[in-house]
C-alpha atoms as a PDB file:
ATOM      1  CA  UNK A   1     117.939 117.969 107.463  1.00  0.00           C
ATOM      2  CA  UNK A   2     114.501 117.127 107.682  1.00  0.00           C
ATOM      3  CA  UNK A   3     113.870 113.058 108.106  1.00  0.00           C
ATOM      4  CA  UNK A   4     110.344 112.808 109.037  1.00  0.00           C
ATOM      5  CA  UNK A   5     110.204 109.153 109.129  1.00  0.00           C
ATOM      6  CA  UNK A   6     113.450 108.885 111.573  1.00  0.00           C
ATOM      7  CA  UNK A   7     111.223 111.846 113.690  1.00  0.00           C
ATOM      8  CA  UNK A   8     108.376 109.208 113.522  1.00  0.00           C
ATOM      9  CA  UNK A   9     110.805 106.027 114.496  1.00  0.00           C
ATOM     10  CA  UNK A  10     112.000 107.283 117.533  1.00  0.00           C
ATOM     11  CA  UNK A  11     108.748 108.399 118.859  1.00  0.00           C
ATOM     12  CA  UNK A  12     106.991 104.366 117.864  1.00  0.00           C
ATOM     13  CA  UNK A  13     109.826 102.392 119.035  1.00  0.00           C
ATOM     14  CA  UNK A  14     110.749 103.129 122.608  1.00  0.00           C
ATOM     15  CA  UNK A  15     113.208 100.789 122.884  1.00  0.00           C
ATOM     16  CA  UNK A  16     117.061 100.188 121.234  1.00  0.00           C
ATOM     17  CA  UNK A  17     116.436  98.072 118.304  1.00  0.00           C
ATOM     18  CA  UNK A  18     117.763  94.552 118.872  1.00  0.00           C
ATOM     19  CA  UNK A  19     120.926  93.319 117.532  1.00  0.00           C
ATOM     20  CA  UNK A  20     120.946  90.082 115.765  1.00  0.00           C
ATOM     21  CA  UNK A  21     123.944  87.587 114.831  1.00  0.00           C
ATOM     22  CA  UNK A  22     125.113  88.693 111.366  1.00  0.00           C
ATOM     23  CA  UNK A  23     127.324  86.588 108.869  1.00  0.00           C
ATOM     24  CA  UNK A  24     129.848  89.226 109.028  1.00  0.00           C
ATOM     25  CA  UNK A  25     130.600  90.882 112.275  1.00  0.00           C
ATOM     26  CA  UNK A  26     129.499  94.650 112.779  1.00  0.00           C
ATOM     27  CA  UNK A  27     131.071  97.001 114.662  1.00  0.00           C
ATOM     28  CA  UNK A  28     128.781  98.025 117.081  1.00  0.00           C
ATOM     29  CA  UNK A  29     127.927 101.725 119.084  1.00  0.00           C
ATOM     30  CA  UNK A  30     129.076 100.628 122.017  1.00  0.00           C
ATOM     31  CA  UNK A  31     132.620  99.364 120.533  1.00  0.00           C
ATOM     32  CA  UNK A  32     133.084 101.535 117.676  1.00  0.00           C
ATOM     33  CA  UNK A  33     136.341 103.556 118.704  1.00  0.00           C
ATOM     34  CA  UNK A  34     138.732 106.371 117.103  1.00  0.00           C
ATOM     35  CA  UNK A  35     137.721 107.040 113.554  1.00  0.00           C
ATOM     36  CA  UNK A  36     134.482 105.012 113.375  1.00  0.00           C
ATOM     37  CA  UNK A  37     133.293 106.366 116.219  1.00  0.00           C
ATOM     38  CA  UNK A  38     133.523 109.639 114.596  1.00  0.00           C
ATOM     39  CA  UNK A  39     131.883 108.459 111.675  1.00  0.00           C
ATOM     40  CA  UNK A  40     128.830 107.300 113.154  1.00  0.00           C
ATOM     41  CA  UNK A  41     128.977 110.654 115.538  1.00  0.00           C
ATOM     42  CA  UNK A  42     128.688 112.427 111.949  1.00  0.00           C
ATOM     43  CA  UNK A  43     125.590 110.342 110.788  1.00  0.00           C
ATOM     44  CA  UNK A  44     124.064 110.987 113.719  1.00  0.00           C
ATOM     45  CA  UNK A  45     124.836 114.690 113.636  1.00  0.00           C
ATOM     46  CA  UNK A  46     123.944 114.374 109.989  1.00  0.00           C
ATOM     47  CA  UNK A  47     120.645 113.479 110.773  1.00  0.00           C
ATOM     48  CA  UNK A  48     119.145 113.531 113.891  1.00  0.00           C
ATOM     49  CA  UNK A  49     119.039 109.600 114.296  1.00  0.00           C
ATOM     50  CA  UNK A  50     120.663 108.625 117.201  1.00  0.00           C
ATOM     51  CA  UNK A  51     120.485 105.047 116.796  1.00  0.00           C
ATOM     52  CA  UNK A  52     122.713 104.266 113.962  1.00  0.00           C
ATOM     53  CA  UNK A  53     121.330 101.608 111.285  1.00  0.00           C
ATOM     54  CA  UNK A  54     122.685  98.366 110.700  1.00  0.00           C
ATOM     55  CA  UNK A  55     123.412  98.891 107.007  1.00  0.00           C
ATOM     56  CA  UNK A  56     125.492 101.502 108.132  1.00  0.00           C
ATOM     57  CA  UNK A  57     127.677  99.656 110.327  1.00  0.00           C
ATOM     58  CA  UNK A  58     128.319  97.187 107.553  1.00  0.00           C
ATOM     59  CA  UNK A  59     130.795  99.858 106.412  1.00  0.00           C
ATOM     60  CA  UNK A  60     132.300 100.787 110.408  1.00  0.00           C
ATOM     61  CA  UNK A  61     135.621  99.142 109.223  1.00  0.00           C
ATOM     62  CA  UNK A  62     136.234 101.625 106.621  1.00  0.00           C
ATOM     63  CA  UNK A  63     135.299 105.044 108.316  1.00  0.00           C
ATOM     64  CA  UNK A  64     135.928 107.120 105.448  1.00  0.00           C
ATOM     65  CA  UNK A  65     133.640 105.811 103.293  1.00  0.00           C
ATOM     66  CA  UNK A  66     131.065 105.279 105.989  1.00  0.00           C
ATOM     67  CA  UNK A  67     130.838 109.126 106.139  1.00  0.00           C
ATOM     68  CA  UNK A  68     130.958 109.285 102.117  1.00  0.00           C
ATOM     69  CA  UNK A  69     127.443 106.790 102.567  1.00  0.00           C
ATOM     70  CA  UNK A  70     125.845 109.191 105.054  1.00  0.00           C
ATOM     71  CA  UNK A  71     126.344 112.247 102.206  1.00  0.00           C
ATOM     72  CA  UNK A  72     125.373 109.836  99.491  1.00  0.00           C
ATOM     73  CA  UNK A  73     122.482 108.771 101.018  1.00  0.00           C
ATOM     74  CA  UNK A  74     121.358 112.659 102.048  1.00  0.00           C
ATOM     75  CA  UNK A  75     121.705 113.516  98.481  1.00  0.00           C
ATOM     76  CA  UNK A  76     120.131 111.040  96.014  1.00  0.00           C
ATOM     77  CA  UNK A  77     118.102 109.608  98.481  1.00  0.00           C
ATOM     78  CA  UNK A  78     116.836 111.346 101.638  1.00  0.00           C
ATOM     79  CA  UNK A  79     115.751 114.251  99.585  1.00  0.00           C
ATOM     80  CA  UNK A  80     113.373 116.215  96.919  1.00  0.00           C
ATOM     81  CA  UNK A  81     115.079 115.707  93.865  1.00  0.00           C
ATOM     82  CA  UNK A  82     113.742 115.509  90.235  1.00  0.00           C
ATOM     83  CA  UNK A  83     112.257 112.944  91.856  1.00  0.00           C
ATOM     84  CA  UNK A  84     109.877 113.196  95.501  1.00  0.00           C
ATOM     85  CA  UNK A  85     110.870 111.493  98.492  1.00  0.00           C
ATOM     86  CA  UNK A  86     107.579 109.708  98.199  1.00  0.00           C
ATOM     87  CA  UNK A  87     109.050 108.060  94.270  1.00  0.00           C
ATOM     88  CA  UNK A  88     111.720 107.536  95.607  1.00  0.00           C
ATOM     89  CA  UNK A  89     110.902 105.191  98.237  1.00  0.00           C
ATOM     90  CA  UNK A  90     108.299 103.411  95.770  1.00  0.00           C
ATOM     91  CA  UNK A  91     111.699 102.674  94.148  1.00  0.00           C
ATOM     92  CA  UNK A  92     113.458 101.774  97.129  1.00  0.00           C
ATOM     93  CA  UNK A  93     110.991  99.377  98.168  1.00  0.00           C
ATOM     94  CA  UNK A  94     110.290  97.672  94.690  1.00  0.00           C
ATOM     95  CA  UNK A  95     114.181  96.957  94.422  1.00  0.00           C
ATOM     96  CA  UNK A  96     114.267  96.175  97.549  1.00  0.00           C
ATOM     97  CA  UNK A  97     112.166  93.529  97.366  1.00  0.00           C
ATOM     98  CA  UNK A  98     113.133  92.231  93.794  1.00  0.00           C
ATOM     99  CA  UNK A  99     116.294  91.483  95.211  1.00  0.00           C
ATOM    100  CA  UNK A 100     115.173  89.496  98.525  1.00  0.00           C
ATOM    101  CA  UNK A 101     116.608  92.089 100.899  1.00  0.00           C
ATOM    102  CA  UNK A 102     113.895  91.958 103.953  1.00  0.00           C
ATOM    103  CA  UNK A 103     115.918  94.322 105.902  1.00  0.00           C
ATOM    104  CA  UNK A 104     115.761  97.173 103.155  1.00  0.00           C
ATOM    105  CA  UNK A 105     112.545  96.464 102.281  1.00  0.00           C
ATOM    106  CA  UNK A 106     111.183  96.827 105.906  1.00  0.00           C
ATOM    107  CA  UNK A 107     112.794 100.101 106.561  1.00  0.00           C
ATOM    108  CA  UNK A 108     111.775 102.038 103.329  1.00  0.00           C
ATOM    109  CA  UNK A 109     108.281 100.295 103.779  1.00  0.00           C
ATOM    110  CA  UNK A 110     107.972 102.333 106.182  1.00  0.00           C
ATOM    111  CA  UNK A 111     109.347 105.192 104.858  1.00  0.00           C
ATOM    112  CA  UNK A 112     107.375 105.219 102.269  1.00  0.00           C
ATOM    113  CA  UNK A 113     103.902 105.299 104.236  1.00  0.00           C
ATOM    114  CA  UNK A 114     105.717 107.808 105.923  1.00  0.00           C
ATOM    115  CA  UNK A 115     106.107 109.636 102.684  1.00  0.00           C
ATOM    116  CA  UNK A 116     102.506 109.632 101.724  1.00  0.00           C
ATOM    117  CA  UNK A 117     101.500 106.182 100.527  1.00  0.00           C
ATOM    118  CA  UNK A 118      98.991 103.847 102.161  1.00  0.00           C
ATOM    119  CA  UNK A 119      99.993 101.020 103.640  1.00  0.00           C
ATOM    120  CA  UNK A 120      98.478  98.515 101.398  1.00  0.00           C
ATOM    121  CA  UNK A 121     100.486 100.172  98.687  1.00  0.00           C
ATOM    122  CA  UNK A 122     103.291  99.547 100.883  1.00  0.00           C
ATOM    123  CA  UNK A 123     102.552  95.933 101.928  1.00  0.00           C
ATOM    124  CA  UNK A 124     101.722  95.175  97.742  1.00  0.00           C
ATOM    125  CA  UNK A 125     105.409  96.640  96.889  1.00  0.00           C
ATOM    126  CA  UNK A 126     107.060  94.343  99.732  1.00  0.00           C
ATOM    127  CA  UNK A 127     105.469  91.365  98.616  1.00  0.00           C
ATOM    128  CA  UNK A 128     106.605  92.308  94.501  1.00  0.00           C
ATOM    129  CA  UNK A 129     102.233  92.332  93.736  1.00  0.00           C
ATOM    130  CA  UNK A 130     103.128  95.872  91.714  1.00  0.00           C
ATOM    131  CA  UNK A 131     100.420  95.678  89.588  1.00  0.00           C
ATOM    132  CA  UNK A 132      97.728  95.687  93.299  1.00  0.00           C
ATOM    133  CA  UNK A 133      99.961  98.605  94.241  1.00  0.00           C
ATOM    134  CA  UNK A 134      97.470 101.441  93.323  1.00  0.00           C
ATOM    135  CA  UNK A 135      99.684 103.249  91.593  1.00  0.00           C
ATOM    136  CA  UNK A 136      99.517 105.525  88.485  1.00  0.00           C
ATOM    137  CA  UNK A 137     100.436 103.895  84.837  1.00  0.00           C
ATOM    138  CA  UNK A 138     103.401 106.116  84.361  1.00  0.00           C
ATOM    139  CA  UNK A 139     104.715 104.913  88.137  1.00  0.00           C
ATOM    140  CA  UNK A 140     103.889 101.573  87.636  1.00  0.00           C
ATOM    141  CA  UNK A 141     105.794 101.156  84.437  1.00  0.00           C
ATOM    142  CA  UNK A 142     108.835 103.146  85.610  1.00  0.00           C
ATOM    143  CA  UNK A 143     108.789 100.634  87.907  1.00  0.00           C
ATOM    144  CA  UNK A 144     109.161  97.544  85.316  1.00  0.00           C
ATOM    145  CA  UNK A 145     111.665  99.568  83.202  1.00  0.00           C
ATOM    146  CA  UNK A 146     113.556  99.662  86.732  1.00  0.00           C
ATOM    147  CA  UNK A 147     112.833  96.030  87.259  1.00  0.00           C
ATOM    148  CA  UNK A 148     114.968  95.480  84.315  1.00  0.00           C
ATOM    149  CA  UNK A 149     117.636  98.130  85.143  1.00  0.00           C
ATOM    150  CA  UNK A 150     117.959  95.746  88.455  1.00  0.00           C
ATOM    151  CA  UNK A 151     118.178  92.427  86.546  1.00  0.00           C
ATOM    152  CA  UNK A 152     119.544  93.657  83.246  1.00  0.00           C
ATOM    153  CA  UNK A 153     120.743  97.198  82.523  1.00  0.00           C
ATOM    154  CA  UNK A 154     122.024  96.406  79.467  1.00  0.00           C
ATOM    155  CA  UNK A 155     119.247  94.775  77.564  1.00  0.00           C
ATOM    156  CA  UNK A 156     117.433  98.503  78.220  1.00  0.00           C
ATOM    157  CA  UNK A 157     117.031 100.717  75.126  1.00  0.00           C
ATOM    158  CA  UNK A 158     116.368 104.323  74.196  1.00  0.00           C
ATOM    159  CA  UNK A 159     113.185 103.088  73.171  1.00  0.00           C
ATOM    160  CA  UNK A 160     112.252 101.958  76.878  1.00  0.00           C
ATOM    161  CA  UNK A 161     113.604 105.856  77.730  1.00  0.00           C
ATOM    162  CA  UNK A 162     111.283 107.443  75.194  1.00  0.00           C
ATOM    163  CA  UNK A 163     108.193 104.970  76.184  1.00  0.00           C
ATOM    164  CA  UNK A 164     108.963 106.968  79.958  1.00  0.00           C
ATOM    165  CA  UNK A 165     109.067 110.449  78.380  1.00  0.00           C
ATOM    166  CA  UNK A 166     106.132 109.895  76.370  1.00  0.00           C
ATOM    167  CA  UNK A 167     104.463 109.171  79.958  1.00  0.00           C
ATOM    168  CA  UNK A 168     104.994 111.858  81.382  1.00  0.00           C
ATOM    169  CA  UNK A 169     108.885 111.393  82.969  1.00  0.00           C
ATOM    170  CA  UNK A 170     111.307 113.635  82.428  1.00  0.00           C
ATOM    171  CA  UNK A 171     114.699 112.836  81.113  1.00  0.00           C
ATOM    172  CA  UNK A 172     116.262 113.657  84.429  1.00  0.00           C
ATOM    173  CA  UNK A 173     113.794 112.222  86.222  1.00  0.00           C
ATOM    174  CA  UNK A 174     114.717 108.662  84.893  1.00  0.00           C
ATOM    175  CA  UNK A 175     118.470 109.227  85.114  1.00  0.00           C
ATOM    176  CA  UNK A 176     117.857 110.112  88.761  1.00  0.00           C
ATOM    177  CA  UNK A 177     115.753 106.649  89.369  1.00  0.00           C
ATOM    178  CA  UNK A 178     118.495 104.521  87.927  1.00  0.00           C
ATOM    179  CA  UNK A 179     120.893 106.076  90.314  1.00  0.00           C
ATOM    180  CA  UNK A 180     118.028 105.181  93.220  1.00  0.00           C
ATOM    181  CA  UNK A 181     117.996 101.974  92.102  1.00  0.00           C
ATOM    182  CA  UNK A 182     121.070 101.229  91.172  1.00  0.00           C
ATOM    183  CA  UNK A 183     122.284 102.604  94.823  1.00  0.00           C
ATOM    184  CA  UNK A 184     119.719 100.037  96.515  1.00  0.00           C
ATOM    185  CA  UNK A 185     120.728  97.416  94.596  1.00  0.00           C
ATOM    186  CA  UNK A 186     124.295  98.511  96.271  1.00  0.00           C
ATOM    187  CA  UNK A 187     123.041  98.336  99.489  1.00  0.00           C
ATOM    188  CA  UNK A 188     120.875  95.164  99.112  1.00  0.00           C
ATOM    189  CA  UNK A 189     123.798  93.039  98.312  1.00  0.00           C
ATOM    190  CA  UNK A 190     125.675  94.564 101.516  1.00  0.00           C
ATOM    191  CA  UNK A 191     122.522  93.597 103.777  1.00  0.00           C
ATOM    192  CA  UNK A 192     122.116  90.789 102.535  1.00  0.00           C
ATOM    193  CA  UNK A 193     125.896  89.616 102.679  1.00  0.00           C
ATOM    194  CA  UNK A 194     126.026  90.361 106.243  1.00  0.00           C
ATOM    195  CA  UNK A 195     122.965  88.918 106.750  1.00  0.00           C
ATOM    196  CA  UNK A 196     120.873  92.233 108.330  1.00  0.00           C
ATOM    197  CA  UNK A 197     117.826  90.966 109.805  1.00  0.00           C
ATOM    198  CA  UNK A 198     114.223  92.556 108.991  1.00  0.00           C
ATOM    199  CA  UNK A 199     113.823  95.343 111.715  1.00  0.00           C
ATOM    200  CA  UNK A 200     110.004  95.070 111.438  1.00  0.00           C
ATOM    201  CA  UNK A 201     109.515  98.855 110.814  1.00  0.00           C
ATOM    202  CA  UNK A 202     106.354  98.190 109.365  1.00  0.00           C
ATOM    203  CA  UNK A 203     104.405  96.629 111.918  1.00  0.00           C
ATOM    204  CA  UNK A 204     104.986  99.653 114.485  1.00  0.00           C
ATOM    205  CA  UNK A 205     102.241 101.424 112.134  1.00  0.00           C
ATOM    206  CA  UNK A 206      99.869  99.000 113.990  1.00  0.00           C
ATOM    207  CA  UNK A 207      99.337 101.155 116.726  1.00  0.00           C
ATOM    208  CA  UNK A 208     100.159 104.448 115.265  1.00  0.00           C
ATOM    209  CA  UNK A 209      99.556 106.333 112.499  1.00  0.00           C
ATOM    210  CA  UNK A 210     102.035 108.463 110.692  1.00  0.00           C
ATOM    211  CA  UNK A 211     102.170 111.502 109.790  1.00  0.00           C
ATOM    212  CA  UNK A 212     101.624 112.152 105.773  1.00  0.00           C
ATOM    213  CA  UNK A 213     104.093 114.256 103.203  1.00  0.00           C
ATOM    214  CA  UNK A 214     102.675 115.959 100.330  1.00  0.00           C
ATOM    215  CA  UNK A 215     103.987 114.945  97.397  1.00  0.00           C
ATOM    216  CA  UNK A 216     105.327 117.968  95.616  1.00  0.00           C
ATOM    217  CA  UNK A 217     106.353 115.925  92.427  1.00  0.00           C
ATOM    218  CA  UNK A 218     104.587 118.028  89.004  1.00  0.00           C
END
């Protein structure tokens, strides 16, 4: 699978990422054994990565859903969808960041500029200045409707839905941003309940730059 931005990581940072204390203990590469061994074997098979992420080992004591992340993540995520990997990660990071997770909003940061966007763009989503961002109208208030999917799904109406379409978005292409968001806000609360420090992803673009995606989105 292609994962430009992991292609990108491993070439910036030439050393092991460093391990912090978390609130809850994760099982580390070097003592994952038996089945979540194998499981973090498969995400690295997966996808070329051979460091494996800390949000990842937040599941190591359940192995079989550890592999069910890696797939879930491949397919809504850490692909071309009805959405582009580049609107994806705008999502990513604006959740992200909405719900105070530094460690997810670091890492898709980054792969976002790695997806096409500038890093100001970037930097403006991480610090929740959306409307500096630089993006399009219809992106910028897919955005707020998903600000409010985050905070209060239920208070959204058809109305908000048809407000999208008559942007531009596609039916599908909404449905597939709640699942985006809705799946960060998944993972935020894990990071943040084990306490996953920032990894600083972003500031290795000080002394490199990265390589730029097309966005293929109509």
């Amino acid at each position: 699978m292609d994962r430009p931005e992991y292609e990108l990581l491993a070439k910036l940072r030439t050393n092991p990422p460093p391990t912090s204390e978390t609130k809850i203990h994760l099982i580390e590469e070097d003592e994952a054994q038996g089945d979540t061994a194998s499981a973090y074997q498969y995400f690295r098979d997966q996808t070329g990565r051979q460091d494996v992420p800390g949000i990842l080992k937040c599941f190591g004591t359940n192995p079989a859903f550890t592999r069910q992340m890696v797939d879930i993540s491949s397919s809504l995520l850490f692909n071309e969808g009805h959405l582009s990997r580049r609107q994806k990660e705008l999502i990513a990071t604006w959740i992200s960041q909405l719900n105070a997770c530094p460690y997810c909003t670091d890492s898709h940061g980054f792969f976002l500029v790695v997806q096409g966007a500038n890093q100001e763009t970037a930097q403006s989503l991480a610090t929740g200045n959306l409307e500096d961002a630089g993006l399009s109208e219809p992106e910028t208030r897919l955005l707020r409707y998903l600000e409010e999917v985050n905070s209060a799904s239920f208070k959204t109406t058809r109305s908000d839905v048809l407000a999208l379409i008559a942007l531009g978005w596609r039916e599908e292409q909404i449905a597939e941003a709640v699942h985006v968001a809705a799946m960060l806000r998944f993972c935020n609360t894990v990071a943040n309940a084990f306490g996953l420090q920032t990894q600083n992803m972003m500031s290795l673009f000080d002394s490199a730059t990265p390589p730029i995606i097309q966005d293929q989105s109509s």
